[in-house]
PDB file of N, CA and C in Angstrom:
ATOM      1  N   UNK A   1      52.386 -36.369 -30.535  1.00  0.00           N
ATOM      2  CA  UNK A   1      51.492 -35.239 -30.546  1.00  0.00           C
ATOM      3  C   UNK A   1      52.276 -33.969 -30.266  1.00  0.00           C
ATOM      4  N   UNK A   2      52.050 -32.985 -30.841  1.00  0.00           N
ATOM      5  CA  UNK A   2      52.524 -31.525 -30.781  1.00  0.00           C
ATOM      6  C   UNK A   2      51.795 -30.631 -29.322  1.00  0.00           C
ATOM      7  N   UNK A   3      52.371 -29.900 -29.308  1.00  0.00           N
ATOM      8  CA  UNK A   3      51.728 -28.956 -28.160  1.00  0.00           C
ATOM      9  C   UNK A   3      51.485 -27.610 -29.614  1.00  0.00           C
ATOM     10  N   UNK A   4      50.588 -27.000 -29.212  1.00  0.00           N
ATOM     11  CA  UNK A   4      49.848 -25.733 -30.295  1.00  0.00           C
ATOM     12  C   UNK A   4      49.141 -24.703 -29.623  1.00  0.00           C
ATOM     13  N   UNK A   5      49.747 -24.059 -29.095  1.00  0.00           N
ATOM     14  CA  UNK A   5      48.944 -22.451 -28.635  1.00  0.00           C
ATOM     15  C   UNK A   5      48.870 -23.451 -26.446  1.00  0.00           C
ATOM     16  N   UNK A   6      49.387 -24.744 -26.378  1.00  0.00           N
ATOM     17  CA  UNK A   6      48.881 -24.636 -25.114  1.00  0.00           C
ATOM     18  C   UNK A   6      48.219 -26.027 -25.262  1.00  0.00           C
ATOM     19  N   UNK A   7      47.786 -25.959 -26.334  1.00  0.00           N
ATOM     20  CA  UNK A   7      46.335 -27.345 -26.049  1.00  0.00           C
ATOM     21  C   UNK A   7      47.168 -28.418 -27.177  1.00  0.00           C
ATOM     22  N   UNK A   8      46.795 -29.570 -27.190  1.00  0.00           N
ATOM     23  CA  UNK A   8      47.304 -30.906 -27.808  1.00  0.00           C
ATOM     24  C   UNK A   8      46.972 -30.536 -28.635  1.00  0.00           C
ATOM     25  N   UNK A   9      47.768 -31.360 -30.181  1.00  0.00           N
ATOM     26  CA  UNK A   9      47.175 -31.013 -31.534  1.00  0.00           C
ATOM     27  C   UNK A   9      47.943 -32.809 -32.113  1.00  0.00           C
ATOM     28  N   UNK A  10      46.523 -33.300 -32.710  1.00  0.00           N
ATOM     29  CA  UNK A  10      47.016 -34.612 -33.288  1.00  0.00           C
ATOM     30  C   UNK A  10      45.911 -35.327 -33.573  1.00  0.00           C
ATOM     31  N   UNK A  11      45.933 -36.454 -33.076  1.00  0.00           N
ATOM     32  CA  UNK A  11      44.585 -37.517 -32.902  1.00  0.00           C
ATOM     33  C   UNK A  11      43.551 -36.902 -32.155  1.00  0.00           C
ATOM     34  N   UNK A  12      43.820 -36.281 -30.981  1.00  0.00           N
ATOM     35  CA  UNK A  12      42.760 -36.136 -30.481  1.00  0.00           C
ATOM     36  C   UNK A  12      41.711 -34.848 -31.241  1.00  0.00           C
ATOM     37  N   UNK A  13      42.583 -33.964 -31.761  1.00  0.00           N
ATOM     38  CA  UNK A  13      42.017 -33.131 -32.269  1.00  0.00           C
ATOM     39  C   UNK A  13      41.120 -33.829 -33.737  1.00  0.00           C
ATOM     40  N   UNK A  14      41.826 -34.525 -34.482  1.00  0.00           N
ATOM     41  CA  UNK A  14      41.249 -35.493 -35.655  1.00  0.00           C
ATOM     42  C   UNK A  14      39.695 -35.776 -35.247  1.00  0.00           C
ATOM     43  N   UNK A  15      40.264 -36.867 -34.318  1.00  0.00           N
ATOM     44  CA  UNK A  15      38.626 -37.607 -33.581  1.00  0.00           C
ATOM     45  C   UNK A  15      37.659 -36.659 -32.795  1.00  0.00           C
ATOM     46  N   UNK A  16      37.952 -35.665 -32.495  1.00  0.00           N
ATOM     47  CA  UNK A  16      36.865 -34.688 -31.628  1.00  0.00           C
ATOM     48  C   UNK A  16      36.196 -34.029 -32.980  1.00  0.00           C
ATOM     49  N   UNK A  17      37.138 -33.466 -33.865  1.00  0.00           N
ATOM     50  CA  UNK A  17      36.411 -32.293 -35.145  1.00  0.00           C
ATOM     51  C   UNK A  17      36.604 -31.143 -34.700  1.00  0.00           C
ATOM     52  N   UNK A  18      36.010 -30.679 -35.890  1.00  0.00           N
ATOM     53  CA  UNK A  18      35.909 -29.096 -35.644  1.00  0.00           C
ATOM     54  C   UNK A  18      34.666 -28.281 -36.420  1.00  0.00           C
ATOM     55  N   UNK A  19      33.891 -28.962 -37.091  1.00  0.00           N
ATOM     56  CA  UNK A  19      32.815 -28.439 -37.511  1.00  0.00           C
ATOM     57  C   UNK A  19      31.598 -28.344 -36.530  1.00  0.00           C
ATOM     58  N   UNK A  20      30.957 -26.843 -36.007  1.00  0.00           N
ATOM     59  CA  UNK A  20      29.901 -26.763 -35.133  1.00  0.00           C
ATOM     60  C   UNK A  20      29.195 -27.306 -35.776  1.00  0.00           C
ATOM     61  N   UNK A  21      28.103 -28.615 -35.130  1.00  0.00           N
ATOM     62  CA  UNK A  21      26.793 -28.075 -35.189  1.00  0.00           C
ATOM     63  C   UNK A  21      26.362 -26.954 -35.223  1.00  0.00           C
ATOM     64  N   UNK A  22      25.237 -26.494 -36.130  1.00  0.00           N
ATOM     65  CA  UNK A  22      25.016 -24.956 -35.775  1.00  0.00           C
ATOM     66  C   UNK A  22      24.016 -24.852 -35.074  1.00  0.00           C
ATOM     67  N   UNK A  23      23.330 -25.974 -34.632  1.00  0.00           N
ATOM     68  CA  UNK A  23      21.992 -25.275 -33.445  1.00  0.00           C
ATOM     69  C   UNK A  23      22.275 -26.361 -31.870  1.00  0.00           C
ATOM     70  N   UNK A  24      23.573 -26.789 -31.834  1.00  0.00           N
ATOM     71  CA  UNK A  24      23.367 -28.035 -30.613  1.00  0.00           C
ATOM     72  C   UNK A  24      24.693 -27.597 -29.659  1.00  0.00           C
ATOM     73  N   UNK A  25      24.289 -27.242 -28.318  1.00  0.00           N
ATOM     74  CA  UNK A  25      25.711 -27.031 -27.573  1.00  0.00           C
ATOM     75  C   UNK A  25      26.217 -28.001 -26.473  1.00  0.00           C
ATOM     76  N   UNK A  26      27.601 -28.172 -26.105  1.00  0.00           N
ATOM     77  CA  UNK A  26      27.575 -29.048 -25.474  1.00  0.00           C
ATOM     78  C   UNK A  26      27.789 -28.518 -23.780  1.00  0.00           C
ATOM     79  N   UNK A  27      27.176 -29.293 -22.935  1.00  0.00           N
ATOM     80  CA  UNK A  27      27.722 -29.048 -21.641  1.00  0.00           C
ATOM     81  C   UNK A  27      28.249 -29.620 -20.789  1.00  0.00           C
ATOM     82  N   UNK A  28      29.303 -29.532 -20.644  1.00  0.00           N
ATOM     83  CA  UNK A  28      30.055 -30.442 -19.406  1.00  0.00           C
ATOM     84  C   UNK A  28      30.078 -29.765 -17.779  1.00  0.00           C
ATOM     85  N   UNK A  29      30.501 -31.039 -16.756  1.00  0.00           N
ATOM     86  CA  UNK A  29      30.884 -30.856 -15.513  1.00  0.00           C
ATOM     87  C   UNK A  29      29.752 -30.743 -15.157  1.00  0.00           C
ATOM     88  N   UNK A  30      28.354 -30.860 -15.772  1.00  0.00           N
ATOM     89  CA  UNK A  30      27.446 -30.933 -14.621  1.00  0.00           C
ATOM     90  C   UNK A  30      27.250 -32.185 -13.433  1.00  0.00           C
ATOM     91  N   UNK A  31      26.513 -31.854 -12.306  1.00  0.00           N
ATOM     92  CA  UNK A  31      26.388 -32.733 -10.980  1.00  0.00           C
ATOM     93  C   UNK A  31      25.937 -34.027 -12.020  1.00  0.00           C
ATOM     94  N   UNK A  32      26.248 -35.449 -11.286  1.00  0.00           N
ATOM     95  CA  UNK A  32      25.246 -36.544 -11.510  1.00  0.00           C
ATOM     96  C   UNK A  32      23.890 -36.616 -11.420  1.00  0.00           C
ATOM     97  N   UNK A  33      23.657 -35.717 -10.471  1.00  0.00           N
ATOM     98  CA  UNK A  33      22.202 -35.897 -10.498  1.00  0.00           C
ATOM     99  C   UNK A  33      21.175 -34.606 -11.003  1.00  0.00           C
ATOM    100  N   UNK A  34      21.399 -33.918 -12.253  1.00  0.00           N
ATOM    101  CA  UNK A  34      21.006 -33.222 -12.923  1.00  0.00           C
ATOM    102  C   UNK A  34      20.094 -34.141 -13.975  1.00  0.00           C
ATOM    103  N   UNK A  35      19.140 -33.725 -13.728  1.00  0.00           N
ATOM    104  CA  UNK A  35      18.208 -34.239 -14.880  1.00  0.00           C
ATOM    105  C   UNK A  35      17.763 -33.918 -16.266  1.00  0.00           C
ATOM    106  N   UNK A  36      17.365 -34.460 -16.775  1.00  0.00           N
ATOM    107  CA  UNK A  36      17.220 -33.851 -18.823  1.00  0.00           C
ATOM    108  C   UNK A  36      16.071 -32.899 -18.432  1.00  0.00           C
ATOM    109  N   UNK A  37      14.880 -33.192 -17.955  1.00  0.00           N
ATOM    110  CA  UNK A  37      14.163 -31.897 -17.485  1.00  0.00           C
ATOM    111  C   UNK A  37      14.939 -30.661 -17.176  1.00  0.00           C
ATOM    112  N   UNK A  38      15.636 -30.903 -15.895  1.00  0.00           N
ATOM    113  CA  UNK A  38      16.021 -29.728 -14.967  1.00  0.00           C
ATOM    114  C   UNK A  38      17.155 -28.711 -16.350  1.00  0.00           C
ATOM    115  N   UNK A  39      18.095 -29.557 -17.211  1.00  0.00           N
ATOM    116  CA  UNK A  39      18.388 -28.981 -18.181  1.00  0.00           C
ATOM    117  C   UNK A  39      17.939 -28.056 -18.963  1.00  0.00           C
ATOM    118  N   UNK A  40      17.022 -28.765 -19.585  1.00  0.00           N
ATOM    119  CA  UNK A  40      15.916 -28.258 -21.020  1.00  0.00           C
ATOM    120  C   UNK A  40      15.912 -26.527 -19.543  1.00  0.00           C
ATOM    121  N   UNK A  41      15.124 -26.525 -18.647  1.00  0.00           N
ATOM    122  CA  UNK A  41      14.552 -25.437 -17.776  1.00  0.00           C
ATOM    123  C   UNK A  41      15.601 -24.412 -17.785  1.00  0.00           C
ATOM    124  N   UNK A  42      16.582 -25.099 -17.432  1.00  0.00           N
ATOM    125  CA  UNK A  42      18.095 -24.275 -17.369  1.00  0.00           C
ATOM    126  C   UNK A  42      18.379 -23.203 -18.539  1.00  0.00           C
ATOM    127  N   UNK A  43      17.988 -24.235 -20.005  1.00  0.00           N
ATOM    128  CA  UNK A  43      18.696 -23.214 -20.883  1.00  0.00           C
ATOM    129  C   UNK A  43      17.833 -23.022 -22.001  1.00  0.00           C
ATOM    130  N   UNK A  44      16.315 -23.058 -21.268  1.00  0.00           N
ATOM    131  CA  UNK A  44      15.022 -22.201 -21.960  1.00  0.00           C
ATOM    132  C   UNK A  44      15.285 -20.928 -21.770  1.00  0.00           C
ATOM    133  N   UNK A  45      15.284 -20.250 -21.632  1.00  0.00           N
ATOM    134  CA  UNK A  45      15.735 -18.704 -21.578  1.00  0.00           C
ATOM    135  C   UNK A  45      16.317 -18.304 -22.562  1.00  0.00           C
ATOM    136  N   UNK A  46      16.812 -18.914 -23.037  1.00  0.00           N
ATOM    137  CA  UNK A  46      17.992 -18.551 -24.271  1.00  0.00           C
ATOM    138  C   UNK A  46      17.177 -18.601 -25.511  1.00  0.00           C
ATOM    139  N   UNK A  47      16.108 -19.173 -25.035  1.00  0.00           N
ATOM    140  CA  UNK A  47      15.442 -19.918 -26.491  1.00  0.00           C
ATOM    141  C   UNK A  47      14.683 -21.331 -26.583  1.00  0.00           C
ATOM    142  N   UNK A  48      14.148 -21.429 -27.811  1.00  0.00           N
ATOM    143  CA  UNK A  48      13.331 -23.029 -27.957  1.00  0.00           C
ATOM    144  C   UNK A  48      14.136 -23.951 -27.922  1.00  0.00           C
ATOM    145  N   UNK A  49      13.770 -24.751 -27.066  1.00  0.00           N
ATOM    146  CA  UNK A  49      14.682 -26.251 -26.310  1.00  0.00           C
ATOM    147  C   UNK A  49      14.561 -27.364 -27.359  1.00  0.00           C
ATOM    148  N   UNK A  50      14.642 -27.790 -28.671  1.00  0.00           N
ATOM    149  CA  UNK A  50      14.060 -28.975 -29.577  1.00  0.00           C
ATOM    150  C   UNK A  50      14.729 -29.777 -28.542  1.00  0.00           C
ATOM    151  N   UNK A  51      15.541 -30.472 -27.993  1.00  0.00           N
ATOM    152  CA  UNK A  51      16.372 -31.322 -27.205  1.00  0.00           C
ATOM    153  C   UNK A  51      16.783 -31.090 -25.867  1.00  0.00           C
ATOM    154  N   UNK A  52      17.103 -31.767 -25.141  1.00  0.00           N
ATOM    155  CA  UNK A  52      18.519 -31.723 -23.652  1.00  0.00           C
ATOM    156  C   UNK A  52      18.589 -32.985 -24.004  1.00  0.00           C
ATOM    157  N   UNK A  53      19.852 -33.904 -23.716  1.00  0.00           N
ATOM    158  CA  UNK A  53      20.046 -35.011 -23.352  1.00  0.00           C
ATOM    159  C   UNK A  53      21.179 -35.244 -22.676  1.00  0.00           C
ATOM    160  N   UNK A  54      21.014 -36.099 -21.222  1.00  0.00           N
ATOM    161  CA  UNK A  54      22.689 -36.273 -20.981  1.00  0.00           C
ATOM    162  C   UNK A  54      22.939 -37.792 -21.583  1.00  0.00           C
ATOM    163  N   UNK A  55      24.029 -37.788 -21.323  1.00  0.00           N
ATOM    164  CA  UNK A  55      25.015 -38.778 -21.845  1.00  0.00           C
ATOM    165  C   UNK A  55      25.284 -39.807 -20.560  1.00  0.00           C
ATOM    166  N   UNK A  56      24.194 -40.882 -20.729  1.00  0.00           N
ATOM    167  CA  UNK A  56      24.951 -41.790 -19.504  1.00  0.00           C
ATOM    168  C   UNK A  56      25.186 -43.137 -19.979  1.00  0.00           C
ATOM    169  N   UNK A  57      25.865 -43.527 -18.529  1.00  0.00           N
ATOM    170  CA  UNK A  57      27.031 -45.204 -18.749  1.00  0.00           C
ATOM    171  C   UNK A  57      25.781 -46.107 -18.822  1.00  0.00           C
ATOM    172  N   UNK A  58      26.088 -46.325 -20.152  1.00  0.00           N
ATOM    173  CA  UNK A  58      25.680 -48.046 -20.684  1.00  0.00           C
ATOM    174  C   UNK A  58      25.376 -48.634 -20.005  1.00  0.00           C
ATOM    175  N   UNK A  59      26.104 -49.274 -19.168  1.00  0.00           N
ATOM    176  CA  UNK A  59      25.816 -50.232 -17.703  1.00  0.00           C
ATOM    177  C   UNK A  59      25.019 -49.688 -16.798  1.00  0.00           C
ATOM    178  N   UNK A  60      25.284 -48.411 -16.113  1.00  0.00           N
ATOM    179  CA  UNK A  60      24.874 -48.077 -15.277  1.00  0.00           C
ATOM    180  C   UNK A  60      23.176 -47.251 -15.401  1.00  0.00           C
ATOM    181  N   UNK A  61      23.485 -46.768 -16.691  1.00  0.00           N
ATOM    182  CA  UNK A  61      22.149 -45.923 -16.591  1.00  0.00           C
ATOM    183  C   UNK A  61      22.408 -44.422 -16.238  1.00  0.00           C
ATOM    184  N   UNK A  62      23.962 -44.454 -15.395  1.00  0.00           N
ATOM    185  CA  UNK A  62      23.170 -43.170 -14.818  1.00  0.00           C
ATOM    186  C   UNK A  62      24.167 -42.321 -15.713  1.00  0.00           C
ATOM    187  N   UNK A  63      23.812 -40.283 -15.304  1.00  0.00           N
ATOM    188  CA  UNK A  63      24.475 -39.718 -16.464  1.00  0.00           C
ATOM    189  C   UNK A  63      26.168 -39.322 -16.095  1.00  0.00           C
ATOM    190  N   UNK A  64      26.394 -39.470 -16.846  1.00  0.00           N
ATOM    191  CA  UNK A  64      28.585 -39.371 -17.086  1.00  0.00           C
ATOM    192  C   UNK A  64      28.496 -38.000 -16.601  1.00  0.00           C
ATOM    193  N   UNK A  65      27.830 -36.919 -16.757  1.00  0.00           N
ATOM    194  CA  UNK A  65      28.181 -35.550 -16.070  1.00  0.00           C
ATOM    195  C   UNK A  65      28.298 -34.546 -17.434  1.00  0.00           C
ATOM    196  N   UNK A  66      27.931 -35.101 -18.506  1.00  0.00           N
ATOM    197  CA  UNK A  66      27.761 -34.082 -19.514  1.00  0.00           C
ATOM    198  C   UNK A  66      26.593 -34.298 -20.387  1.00  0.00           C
ATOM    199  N   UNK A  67      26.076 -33.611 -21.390  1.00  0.00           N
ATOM    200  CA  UNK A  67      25.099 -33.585 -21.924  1.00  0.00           C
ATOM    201  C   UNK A  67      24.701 -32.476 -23.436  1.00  0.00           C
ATOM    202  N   UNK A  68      24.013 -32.455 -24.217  1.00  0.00           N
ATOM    203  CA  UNK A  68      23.918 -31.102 -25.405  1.00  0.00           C
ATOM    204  C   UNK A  68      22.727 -30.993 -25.321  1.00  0.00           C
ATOM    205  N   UNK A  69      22.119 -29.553 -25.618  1.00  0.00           N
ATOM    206  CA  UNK A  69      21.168 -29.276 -25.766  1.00  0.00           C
ATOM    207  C   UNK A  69      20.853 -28.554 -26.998  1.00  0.00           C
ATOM    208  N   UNK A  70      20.050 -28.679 -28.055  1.00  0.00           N
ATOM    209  CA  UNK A  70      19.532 -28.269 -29.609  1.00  0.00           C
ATOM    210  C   UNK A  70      18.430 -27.379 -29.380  1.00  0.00           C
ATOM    211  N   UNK A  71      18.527 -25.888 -30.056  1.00  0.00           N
ATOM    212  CA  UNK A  71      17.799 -25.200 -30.024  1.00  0.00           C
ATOM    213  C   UNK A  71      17.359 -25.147 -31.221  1.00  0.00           C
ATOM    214  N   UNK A  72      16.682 -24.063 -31.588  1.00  0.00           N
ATOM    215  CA  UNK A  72      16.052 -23.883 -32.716  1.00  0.00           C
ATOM    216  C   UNK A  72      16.699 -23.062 -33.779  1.00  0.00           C
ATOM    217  N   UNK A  73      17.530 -22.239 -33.275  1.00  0.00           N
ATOM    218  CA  UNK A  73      18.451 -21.230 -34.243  1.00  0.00           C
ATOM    219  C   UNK A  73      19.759 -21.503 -33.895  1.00  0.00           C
ATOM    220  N   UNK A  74      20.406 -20.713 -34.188  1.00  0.00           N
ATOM    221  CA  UNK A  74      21.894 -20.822 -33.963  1.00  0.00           C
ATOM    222  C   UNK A  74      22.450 -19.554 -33.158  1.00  0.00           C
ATOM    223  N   UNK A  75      21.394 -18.391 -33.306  1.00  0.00           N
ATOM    224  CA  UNK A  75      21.612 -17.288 -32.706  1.00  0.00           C
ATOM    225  C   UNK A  75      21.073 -17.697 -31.067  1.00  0.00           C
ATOM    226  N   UNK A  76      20.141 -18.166 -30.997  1.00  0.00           N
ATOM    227  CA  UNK A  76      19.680 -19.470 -29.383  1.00  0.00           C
ATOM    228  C   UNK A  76      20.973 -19.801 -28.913  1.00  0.00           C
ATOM    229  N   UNK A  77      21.373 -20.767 -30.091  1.00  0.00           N
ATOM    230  CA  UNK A  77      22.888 -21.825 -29.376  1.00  0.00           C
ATOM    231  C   UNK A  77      23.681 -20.775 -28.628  1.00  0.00           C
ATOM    232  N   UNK A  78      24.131 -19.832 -29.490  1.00  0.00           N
ATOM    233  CA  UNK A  78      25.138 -18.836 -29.321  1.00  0.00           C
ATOM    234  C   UNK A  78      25.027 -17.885 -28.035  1.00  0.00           C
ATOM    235  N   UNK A  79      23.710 -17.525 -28.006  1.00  0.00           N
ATOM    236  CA  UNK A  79      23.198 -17.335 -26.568  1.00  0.00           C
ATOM    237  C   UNK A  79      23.302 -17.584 -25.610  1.00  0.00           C
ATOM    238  N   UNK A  80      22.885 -18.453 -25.522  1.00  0.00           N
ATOM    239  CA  UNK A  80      23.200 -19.523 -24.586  1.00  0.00           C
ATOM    240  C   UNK A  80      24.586 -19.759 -23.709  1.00  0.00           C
ATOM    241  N   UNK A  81      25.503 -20.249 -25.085  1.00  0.00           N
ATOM    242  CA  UNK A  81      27.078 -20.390 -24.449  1.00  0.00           C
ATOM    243  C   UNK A  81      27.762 -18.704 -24.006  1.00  0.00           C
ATOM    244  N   UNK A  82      27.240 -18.121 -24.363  1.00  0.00           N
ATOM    245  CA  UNK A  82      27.681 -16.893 -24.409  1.00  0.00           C
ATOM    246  C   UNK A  82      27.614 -16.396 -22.616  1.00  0.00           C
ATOM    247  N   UNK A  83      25.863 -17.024 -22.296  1.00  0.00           N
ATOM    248  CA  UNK A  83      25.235 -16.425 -20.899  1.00  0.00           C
ATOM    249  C   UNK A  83      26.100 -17.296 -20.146  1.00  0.00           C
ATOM    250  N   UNK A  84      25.991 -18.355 -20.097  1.00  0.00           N
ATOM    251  CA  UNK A  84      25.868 -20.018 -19.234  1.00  0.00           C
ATOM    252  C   UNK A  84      27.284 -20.412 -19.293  1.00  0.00           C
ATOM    253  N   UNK A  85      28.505 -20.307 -19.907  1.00  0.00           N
ATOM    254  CA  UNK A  85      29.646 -20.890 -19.887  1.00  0.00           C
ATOM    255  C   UNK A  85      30.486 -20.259 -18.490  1.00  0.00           C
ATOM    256  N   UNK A  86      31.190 -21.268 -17.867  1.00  0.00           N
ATOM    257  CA  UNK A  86      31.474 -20.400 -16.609  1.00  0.00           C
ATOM    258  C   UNK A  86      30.622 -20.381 -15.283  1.00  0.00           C
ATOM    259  N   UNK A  87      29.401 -20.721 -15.656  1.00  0.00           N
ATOM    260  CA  UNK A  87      28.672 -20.640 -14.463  1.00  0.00           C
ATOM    261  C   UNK A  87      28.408 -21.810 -13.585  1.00  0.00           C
ATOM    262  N   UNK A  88      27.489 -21.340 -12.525  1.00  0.00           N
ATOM    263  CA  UNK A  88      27.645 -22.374 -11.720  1.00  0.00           C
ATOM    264  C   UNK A  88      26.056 -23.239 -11.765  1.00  0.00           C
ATOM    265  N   UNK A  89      26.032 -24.215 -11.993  1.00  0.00           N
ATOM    266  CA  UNK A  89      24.635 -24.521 -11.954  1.00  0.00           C
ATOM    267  C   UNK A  89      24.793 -26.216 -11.099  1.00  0.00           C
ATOM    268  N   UNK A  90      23.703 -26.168  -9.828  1.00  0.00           N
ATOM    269  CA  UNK A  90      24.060 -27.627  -8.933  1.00  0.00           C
ATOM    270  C   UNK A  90      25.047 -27.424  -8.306  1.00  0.00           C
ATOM    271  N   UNK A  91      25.920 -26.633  -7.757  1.00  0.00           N
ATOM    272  CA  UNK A  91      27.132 -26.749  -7.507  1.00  0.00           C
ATOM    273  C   UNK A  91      28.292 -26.559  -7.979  1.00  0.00           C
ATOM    274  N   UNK A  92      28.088 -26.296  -9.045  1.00  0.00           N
ATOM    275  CA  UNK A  92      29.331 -27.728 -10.171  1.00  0.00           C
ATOM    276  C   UNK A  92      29.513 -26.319 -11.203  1.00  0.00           C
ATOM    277  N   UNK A  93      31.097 -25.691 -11.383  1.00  0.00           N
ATOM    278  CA  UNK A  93      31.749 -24.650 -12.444  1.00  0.00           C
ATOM    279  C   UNK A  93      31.002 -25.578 -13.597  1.00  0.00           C
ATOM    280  N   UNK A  94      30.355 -25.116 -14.550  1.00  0.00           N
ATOM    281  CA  UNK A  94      29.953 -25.830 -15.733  1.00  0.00           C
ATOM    282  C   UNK A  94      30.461 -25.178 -17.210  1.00  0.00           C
ATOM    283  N   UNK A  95      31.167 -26.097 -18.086  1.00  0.00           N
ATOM    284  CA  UNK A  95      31.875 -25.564 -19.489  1.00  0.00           C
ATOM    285  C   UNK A  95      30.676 -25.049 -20.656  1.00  0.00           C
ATOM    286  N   UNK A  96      30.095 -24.718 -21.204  1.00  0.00           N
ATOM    287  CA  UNK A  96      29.334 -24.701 -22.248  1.00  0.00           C
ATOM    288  C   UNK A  96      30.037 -23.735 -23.689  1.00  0.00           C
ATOM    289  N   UNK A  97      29.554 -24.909 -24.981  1.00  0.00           N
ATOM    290  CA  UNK A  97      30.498 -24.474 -25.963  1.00  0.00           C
ATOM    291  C   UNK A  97      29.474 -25.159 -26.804  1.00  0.00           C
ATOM    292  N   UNK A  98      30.087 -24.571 -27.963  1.00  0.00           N
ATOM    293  CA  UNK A  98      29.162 -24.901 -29.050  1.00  0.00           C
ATOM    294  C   UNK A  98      29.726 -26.648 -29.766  1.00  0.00           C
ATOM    295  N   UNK A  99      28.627 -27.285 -29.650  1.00  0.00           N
ATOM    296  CA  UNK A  99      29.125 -28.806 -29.837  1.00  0.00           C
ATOM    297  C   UNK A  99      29.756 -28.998 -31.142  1.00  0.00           C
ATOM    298  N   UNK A 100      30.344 -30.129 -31.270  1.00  0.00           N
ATOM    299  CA  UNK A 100      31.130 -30.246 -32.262  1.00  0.00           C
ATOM    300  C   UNK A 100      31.126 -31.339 -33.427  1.00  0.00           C
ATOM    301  N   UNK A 101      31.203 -31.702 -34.447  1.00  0.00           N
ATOM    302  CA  UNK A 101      30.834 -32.730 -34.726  1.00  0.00           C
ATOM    303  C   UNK A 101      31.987 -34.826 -34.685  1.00  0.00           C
ATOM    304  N   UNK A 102      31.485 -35.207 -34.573  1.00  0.00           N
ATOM    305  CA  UNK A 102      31.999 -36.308 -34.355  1.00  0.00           C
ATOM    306  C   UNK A 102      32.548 -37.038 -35.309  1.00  0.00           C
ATOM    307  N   UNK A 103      34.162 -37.118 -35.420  1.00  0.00           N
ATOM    308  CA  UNK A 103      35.312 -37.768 -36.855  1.00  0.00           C
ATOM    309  C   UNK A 103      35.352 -39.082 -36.545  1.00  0.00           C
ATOM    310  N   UNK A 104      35.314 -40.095 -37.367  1.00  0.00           N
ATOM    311  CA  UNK A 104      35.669 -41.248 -36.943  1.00  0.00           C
ATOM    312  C   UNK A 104      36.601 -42.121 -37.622  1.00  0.00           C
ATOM    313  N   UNK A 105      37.731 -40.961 -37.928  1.00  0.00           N
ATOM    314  CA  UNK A 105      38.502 -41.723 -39.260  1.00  0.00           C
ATOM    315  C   UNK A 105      39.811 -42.604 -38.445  1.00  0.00           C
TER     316      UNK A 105
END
């Protein structure tokens, strides 16, 4: 793998993508115990919530600490990451970015 501006460039970049969704963002580093409710509430403001979901362990049930939420426009999404990236919500510095789509070659 290469180093590129700082950040890895190779497989991982392959398998992550690079095409936005245009209405779904993703959020990481939130607390475990953040709920898909308490989400959706979080980043109504920005706009119509069609979705929140976090992402949890198979086994366990409970959520991994990240999650996306789908709005209705794209000017919403954009909003959103724009207000909310950086901030603190639960405790917890939280990333928000516009999600990405998923390669599986």
């Amino acid at each position: 793998m290469m180093r590129r501006g700082g950040k890895l460039a190779g497989l991982a970049s392959r398998v992550v993508g690079t095409k936005p969704f245009s209405t779904e963002i993703f959020v990481s580093r939130l607390s475990f115990y953040t709920t898909e409710e308490e989400l959706q509430n979080i980043f109504s403001p920005f706009g119509a919530v069609d979705e929140a979901r976090l992402v949890r362990d198979n086994q366990t049930g409970r959520p991994k600490g990240f999650g996306f939420v789908r709005y209705s426009s794209q000017a919403e999404a954009q909003k959103a990451v724009k207000a909310m990236d950086g901030r603190i919500i639960r405790g917890r510095l939280v990333f928000v970015e516009m999600a990405k789509e998923r390669k599986t070659e």
